[in-house]
C-alpha atoms as a PDB file:
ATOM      1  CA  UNK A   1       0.000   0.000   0.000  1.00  0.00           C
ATOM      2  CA  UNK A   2       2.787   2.976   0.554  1.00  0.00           C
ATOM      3  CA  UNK A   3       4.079   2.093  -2.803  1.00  0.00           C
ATOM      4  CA  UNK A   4       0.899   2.567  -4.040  1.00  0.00           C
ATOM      5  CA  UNK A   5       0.386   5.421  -2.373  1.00  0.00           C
ATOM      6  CA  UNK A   6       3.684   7.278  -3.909  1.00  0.00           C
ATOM      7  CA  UNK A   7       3.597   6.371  -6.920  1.00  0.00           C
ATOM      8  CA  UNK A   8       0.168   7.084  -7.387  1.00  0.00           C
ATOM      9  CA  UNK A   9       1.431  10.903  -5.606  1.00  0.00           C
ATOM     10  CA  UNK A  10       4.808  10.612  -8.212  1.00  0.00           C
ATOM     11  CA  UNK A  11       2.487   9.777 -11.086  1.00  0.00           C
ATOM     12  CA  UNK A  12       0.320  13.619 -10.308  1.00  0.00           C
ATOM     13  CA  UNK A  13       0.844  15.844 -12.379  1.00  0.00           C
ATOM     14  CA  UNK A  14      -1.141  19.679 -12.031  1.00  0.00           C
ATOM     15  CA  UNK A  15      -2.463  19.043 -15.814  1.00  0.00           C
ATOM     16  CA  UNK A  16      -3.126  22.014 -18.290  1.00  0.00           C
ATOM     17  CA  UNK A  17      -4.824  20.122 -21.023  1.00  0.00           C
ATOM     18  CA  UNK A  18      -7.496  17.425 -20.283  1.00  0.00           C
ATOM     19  CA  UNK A  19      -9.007  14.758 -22.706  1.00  0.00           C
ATOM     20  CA  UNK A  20     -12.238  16.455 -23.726  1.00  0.00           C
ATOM     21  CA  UNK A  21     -13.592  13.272 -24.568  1.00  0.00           C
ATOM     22  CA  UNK A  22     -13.141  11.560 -21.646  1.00  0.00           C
ATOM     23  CA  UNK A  23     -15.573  11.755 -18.559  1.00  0.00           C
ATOM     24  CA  UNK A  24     -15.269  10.814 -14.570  1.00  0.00           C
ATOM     25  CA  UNK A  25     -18.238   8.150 -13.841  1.00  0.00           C
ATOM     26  CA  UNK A  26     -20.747   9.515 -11.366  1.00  0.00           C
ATOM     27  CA  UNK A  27     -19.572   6.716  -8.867  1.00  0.00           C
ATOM     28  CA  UNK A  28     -15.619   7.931  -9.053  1.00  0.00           C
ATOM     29  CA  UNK A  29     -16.798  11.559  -8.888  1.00  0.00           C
ATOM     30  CA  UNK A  30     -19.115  10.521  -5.551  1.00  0.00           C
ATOM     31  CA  UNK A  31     -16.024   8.613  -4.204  1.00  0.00           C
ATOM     32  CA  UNK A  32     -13.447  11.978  -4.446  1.00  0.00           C
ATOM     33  CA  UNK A  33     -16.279  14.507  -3.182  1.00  0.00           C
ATOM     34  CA  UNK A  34     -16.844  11.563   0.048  1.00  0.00           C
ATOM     35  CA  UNK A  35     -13.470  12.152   0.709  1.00  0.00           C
ATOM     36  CA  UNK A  36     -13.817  15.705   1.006  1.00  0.00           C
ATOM     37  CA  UNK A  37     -16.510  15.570   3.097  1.00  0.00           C
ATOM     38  CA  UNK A  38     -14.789  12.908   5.811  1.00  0.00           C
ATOM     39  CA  UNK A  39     -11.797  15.350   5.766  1.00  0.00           C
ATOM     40  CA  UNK A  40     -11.159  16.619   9.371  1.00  0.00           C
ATOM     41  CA  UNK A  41     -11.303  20.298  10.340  1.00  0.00           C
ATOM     42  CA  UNK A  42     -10.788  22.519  13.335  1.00  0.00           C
ATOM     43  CA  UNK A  43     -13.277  21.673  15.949  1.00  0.00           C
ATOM     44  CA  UNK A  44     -15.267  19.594  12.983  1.00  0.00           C
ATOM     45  CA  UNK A  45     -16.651  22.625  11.770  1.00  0.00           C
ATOM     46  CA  UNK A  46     -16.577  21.598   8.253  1.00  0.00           C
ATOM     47  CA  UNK A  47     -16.979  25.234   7.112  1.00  0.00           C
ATOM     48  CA  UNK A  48     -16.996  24.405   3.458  1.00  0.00           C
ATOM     49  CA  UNK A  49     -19.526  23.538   0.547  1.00  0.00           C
ATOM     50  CA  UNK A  50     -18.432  21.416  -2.536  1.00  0.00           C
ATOM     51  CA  UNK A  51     -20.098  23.819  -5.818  1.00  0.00           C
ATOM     52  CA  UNK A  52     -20.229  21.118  -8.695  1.00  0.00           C
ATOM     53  CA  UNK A  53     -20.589  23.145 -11.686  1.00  0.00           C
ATOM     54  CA  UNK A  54     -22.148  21.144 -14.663  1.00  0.00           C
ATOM     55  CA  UNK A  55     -23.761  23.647 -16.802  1.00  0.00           C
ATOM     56  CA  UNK A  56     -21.197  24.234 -19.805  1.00  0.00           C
ATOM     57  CA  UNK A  57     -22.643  28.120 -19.972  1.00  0.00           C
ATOM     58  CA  UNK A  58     -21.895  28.086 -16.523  1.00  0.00           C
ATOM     59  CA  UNK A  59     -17.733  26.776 -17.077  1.00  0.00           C
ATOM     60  CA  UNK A  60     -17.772  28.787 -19.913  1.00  0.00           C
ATOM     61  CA  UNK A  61     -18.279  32.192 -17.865  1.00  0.00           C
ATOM     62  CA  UNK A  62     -16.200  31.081 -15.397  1.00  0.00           C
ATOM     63  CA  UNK A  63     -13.698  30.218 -17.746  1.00  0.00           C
ATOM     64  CA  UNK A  64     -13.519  33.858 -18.492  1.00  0.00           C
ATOM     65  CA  UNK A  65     -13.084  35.377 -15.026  1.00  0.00           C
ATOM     66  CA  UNK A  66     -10.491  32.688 -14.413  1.00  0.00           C
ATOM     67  CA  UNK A  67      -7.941  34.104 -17.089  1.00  0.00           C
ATOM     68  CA  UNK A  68      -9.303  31.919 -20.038  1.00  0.00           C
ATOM     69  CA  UNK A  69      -7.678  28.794 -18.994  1.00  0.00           C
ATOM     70  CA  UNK A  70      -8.549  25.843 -20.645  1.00  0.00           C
ATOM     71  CA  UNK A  71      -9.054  23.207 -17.723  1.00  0.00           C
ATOM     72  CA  UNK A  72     -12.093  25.429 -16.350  1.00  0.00           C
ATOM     73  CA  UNK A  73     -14.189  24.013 -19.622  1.00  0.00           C
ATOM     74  CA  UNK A  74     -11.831  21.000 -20.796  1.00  0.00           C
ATOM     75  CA  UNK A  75     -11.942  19.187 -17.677  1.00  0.00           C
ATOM     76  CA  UNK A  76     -14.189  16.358 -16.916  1.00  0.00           C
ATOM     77  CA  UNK A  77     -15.390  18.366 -13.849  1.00  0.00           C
ATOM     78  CA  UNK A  78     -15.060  21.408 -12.170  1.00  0.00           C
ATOM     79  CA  UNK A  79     -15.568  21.921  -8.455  1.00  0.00           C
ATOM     80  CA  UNK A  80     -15.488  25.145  -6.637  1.00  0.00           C
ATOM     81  CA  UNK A  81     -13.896  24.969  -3.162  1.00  0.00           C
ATOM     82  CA  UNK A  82     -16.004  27.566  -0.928  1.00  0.00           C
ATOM     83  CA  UNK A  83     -15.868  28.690   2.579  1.00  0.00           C
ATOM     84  CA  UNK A  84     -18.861  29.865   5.089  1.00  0.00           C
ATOM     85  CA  UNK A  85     -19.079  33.572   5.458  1.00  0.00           C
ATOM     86  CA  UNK A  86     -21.785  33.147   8.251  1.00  0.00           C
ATOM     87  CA  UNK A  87     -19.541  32.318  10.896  1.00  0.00           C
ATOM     88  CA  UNK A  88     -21.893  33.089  13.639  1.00  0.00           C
ATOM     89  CA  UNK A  89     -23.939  30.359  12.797  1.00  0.00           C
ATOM     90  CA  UNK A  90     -20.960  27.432  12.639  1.00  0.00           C
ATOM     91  CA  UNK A  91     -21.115  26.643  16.600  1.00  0.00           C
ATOM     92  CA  UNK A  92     -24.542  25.973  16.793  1.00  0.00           C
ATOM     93  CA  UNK A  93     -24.870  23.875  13.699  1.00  0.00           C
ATOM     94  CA  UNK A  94     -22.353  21.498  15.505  1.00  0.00           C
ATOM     95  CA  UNK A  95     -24.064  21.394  18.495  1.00  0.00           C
ATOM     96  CA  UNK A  96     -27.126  20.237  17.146  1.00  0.00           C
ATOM     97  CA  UNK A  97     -25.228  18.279  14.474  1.00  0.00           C
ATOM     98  CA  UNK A  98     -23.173  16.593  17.432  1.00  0.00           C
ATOM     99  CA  UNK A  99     -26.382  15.932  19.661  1.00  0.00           C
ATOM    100  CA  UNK A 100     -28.007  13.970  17.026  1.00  0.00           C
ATOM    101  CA  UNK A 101     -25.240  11.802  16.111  1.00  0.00           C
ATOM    102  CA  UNK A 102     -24.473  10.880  19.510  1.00  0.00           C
ATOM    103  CA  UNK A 103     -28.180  10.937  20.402  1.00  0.00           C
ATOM    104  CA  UNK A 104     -27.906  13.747  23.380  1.00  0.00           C
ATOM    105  CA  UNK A 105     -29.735  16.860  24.127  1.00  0.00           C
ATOM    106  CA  UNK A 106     -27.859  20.216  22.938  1.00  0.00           C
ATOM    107  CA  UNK A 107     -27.674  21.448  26.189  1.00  0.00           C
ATOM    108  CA  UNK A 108     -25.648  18.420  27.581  1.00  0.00           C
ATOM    109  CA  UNK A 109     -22.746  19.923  25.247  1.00  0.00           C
ATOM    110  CA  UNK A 110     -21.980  23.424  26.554  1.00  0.00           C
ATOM    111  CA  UNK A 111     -18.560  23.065  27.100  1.00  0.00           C
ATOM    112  CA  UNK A 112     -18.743  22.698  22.741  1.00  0.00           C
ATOM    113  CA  UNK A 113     -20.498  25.209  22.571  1.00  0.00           C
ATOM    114  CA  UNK A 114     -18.807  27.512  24.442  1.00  0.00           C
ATOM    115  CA  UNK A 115     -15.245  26.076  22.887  1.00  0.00           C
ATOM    116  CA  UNK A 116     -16.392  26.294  18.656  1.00  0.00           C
ATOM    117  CA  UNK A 117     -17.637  29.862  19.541  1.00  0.00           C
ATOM    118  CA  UNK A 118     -14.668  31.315  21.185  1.00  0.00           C
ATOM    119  CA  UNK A 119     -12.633  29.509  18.238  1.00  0.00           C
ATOM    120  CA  UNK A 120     -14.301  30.968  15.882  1.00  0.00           C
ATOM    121  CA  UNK A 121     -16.219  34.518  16.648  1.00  0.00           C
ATOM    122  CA  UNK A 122     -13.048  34.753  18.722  1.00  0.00           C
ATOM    123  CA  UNK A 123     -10.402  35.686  15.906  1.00  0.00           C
ATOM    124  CA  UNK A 124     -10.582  38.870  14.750  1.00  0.00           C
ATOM    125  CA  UNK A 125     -13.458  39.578  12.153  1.00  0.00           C
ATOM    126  CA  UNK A 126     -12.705  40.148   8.959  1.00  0.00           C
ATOM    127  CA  UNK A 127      -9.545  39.183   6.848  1.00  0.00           C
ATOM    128  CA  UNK A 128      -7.952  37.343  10.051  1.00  0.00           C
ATOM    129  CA  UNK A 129     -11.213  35.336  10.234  1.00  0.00           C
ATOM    130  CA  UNK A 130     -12.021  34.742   6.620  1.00  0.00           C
ATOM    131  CA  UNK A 131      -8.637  33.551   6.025  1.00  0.00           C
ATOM    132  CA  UNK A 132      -8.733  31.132   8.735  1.00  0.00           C
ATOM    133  CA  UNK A 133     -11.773  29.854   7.215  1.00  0.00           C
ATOM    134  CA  UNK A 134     -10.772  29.611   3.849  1.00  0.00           C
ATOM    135  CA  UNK A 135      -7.483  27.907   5.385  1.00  0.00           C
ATOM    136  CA  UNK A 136      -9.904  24.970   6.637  1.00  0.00           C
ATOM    137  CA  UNK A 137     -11.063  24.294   3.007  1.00  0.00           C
ATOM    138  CA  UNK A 138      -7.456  23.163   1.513  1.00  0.00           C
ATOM    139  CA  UNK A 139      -7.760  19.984   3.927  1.00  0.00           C
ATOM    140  CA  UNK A 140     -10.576  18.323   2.096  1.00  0.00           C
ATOM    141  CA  UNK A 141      -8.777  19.823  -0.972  1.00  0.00           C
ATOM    142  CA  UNK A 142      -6.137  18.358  -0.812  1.00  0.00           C
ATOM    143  CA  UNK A 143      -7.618  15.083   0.594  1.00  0.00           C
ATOM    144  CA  UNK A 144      -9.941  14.933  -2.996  1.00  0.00           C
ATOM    145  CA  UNK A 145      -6.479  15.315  -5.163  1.00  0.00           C
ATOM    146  CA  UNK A 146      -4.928  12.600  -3.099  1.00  0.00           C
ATOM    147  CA  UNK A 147      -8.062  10.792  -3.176  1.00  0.00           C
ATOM    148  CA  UNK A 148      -8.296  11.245  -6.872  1.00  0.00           C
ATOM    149  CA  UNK A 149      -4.664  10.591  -7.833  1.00  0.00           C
ATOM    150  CA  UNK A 150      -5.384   7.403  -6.164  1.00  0.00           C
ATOM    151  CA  UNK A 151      -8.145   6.310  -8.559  1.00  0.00           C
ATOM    152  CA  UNK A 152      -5.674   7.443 -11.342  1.00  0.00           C
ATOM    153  CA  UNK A 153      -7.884  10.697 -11.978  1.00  0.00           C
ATOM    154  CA  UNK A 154      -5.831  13.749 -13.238  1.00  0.00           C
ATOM    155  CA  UNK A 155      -7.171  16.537 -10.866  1.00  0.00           C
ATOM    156  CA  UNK A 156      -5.594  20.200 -10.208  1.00  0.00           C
ATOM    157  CA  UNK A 157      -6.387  23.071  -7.709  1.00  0.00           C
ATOM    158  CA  UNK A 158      -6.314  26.258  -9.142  1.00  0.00           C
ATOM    159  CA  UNK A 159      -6.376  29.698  -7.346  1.00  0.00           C
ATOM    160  CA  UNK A 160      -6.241  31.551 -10.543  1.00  0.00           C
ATOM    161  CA  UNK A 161      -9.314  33.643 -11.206  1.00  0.00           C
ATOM    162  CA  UNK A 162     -11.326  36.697  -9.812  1.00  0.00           C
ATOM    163  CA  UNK A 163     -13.225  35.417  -6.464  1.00  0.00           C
ATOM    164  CA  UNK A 164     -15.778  38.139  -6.893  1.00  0.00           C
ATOM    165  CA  UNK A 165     -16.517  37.474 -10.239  1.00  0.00           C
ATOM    166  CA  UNK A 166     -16.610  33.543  -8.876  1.00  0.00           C
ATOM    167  CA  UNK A 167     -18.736  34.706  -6.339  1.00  0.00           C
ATOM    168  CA  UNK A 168     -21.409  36.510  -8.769  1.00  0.00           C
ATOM    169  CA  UNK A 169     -21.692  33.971 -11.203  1.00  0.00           C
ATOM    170  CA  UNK A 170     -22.273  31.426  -8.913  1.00  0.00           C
ATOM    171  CA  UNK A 171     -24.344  33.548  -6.378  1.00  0.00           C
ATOM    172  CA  UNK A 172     -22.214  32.660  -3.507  1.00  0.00           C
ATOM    173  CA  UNK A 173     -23.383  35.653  -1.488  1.00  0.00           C
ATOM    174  CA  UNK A 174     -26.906  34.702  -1.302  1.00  0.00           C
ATOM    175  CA  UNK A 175     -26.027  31.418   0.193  1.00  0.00           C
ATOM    176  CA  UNK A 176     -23.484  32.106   2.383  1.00  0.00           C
ATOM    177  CA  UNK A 177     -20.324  31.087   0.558  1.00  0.00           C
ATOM    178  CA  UNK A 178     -17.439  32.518  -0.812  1.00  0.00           C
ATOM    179  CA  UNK A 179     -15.133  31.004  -3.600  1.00  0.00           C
ATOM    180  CA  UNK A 180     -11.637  29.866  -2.027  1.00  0.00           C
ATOM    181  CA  UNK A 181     -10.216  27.658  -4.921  1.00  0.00           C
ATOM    182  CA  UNK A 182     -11.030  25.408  -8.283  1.00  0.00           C
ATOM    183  CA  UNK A 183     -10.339  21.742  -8.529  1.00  0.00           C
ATOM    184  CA  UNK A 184     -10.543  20.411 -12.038  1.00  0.00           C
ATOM    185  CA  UNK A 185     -11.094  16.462 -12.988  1.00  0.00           C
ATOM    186  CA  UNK A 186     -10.446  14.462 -15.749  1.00  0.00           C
ATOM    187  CA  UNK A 187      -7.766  12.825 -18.015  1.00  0.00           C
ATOM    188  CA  UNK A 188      -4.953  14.067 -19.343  1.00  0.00           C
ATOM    189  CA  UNK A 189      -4.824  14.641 -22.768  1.00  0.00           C
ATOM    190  CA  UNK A 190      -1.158  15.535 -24.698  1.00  0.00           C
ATOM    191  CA  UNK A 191       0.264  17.418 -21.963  1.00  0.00           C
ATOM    192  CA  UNK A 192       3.869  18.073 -22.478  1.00  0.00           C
ATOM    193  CA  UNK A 193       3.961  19.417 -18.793  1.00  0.00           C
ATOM    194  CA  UNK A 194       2.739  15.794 -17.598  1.00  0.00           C
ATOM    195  CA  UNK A 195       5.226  14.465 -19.296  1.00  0.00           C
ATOM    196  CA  UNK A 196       8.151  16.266 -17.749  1.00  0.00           C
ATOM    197  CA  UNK A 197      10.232  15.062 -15.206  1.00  0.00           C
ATOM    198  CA  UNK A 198       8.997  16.019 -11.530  1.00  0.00           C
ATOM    199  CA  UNK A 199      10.310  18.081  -9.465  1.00  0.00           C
ATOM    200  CA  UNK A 200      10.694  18.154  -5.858  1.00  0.00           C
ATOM    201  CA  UNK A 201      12.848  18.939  -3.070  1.00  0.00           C
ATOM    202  CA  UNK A 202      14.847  15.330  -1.429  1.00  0.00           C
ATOM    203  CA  UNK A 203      13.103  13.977   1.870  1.00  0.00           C
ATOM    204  CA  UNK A 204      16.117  14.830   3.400  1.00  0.00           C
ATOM    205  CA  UNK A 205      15.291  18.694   2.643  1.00  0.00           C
ATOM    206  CA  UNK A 206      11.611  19.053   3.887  1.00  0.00           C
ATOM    207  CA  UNK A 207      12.000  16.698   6.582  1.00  0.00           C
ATOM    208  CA  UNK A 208      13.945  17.590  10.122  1.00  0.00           C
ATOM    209  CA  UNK A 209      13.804  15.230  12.877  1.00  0.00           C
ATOM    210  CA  UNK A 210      14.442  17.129  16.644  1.00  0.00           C
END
């Protein structure tokens, strides 16, 4: 299995041109999003939403607010990572969330309560606290590439377009949710960057044990 694992991590590649005629089965594409949604997060707040855009108008706008690059409309899928903006409302979601799944009454978890609001109202509002928030959202990210890379499913995360623009199209405001980052699926068509050798720092340089 951690062969597996590496090579399937070695064998990633952040691909620029996908294989327009090839398309992620509903049952893969329900497999990476699961493993966005079981990824961990500070105080299980899960302040996230997965946006799975599948209307090619849709890609096609976006496409243009994200500097015209081909993967936003190419790729098999496009998902738009996006963070809560109604952070008041995060603690007691959990606490009612928590209650039911361990089959208690709400007020049996103050000491939750009390903890998730502090942690979160209690940074600073504003840039501090959206940034923490949009920080949260690159652990599922992340998990879905890994996830997908696994499955041998070309995926990227891309943080190059206009979040505002993001945010309109989509309508983002109206439902709480901001745009943090893209994540494109597919396969990889002729990609000379896939092809390349990869590059990365030795073990020995990102790793120090104390």
């Amino acid at each position: 299995m951690s062969k597996k694992i590496v090579d399937a991590l070695t064998w990633r590649r952040a691909v620029k041109v996908f294989d327009t005629t090839k398309k992620v089965s509903d049952a893969d594409l329900e497999t990476i999003l699961e493993a966005g949604r079981l990824a961990p997060s500070s105080f299980g707040i899960e302040a996230w939403k997965f946006v799975v855009v599948t209307d090619p108008a849709v890609r096609a706008k976006l496409r243009e607010v994200a500097y015209g690059q081909a993967q936003v409309t190419d790729a098999s899928h496009l998902v738009v990572i996006t963070r809560r903006t109604d952070a008041e409302n995060i603690a007691p979601e959990l606490v009612a969330r928590t209650a039911k799944a361990h089959g208690r009454a709400e007020s049996e978890l103050e000491g939750l309560s009390k903890a998730v609001t502090s942690g979160v109202m209690g940074k600073a509002e504003g840039a501090v606290r959206d940034g923490w928030l949009a920080a949260q959202t690159y652990i599922p990210l992340g998990m879905m590439m890994a996830a997908a890379s696994m499955m041998g499913i070309d995926n990227a995360g891309m943080e190059g377009f206009d979040r505002a623009k993001v945010d309109e199209i989509l309508g983002l405001a109206d439902k709480h949710l901001a745009s943090v980052t893209f994540m494109v699926l597919g396969y990889r068509g002729d990609d000379a960057y896939s092809k390349a050798p990869k590059v990365r720092r030795t073990i020995e340089e990102v790793v120090e044990y104390i």
